[in-house]
C-alpha atoms as a PDB file:
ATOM      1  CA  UNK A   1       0.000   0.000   0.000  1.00  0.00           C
ATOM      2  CA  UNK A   2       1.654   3.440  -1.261  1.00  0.00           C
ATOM      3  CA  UNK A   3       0.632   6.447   0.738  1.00  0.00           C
ATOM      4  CA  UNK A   4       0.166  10.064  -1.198  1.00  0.00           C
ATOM      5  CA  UNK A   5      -0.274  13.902   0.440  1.00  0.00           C
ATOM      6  CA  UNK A   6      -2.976  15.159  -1.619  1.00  0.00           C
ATOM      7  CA  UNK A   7      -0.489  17.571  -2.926  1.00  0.00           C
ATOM      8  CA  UNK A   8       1.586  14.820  -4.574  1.00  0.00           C
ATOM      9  CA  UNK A   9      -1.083  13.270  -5.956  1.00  0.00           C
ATOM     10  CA  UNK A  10      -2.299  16.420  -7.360  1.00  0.00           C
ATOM     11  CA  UNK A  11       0.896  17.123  -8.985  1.00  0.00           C
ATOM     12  CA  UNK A  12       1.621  13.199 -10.225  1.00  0.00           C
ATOM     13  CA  UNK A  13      -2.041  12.119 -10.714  1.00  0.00           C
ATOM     14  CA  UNK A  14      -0.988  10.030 -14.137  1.00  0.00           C
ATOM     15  CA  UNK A  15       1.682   7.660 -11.446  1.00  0.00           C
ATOM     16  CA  UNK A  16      -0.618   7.651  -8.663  1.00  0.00           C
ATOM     17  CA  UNK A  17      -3.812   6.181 -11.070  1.00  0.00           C
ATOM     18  CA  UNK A  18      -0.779   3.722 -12.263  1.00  0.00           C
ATOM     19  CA  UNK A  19       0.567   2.712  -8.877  1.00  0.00           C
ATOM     20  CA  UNK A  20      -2.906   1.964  -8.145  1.00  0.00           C
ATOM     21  CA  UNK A  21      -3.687  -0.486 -10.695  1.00  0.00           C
ATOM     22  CA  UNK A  22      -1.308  -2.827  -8.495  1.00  0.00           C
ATOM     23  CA  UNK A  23      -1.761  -2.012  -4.937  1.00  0.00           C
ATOM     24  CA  UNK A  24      -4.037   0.346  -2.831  1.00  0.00           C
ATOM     25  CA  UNK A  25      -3.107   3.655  -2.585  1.00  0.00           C
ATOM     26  CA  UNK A  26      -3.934   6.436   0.019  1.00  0.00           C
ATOM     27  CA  UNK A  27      -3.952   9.804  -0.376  1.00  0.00           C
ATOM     28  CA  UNK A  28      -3.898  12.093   2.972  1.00  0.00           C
ATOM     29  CA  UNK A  29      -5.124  15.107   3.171  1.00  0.00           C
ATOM     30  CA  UNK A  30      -3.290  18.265   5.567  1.00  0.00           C
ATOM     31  CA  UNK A  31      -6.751  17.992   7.428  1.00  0.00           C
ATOM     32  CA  UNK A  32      -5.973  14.396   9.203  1.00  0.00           C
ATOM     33  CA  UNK A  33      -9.089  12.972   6.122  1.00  0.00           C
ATOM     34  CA  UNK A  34      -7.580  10.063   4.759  1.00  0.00           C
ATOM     35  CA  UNK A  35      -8.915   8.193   1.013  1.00  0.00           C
ATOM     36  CA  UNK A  36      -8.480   5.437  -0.390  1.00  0.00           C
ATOM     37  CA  UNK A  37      -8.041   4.653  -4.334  1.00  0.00           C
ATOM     38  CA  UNK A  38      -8.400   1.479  -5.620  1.00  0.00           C
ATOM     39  CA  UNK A  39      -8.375   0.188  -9.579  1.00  0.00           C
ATOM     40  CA  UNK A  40     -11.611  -1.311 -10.559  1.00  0.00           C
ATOM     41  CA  UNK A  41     -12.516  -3.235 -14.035  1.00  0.00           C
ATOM     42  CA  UNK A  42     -15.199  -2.503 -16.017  1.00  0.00           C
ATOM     43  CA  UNK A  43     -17.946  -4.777 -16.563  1.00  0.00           C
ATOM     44  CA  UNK A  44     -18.728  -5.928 -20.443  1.00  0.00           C
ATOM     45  CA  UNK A  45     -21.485  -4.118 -22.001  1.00  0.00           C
ATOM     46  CA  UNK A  46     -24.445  -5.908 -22.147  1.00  0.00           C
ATOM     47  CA  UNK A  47     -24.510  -5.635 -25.918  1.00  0.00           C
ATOM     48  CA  UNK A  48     -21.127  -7.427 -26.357  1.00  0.00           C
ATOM     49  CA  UNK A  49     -22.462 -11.064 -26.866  1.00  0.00           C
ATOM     50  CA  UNK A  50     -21.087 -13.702 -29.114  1.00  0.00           C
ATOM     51  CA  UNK A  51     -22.340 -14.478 -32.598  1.00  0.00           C
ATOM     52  CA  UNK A  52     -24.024 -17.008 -33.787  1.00  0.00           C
ATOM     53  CA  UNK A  53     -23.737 -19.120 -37.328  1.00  0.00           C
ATOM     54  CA  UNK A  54     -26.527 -19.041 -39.768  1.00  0.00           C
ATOM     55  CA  UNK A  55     -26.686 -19.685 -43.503  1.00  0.00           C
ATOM     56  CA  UNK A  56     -29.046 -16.523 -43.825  1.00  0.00           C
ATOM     57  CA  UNK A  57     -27.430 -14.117 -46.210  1.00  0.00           C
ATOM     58  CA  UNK A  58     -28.306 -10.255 -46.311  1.00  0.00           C
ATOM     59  CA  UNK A  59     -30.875 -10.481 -48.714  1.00  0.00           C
ATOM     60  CA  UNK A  60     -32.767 -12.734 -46.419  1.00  0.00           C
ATOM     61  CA  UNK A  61     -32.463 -10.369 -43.291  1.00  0.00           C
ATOM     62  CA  UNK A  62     -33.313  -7.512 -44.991  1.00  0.00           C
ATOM     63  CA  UNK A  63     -36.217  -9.144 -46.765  1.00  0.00           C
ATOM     64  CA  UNK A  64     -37.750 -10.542 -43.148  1.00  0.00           C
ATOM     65  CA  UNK A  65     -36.835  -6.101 -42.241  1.00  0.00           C
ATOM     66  CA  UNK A  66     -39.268  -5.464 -45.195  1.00  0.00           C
ATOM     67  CA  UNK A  67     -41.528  -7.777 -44.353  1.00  0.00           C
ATOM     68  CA  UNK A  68     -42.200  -7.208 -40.903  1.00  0.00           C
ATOM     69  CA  UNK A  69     -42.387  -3.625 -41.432  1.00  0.00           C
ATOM     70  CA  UNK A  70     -44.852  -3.393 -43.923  1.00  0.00           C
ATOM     71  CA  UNK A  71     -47.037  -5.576 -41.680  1.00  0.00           C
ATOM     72  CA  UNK A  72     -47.083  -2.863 -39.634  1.00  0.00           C
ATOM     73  CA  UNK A  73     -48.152  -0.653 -42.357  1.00  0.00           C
ATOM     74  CA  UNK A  74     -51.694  -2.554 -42.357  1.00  0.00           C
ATOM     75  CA  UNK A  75     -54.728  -0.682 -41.265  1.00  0.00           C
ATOM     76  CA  UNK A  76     -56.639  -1.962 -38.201  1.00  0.00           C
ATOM     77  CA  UNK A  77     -58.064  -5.266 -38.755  1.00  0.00           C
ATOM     78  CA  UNK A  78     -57.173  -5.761 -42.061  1.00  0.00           C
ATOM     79  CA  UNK A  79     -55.740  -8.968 -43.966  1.00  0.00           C
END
């Protein structure tokens, strides 16, 4: 655990957020408060998911796009 006055971490922010990517790092301040700064990981978005295989080819997905939206294009009880 490295230990920072707030005035050196002020002035060497960019090795402070470094140093704490492998160990804990406090960072006093003249006042007796004391903080602590840890690295955290981001979670994956919730859009990055695998693929999957298909034999579709464009023309097919964008057919099924037409499709569907022009179903939408019916009036109310029709068909």
């Amino acid at each position: 655990m490295r230990v920072f006055t707030y005035s050196q971490a002020r002035q060497r922010l960019s090795a402070v957020l470094d140093t704490a990517r492998r160990e804990e790092v406090l960072i006093k301040r003249r006042g007796g408060d004391t903080f602590s700064l840890t690295y955290k990981t981001t979670s994956k978005s919730p859009f990055d998911v695998p693929g999957i295989k298909t034999s579709a080819t464009t023309q097919d997905i964008l057919d099924a796009v037409k499709e569907s939206r022009s179903r939408g294009a019916e009036p109310p009880g029709g068909r």
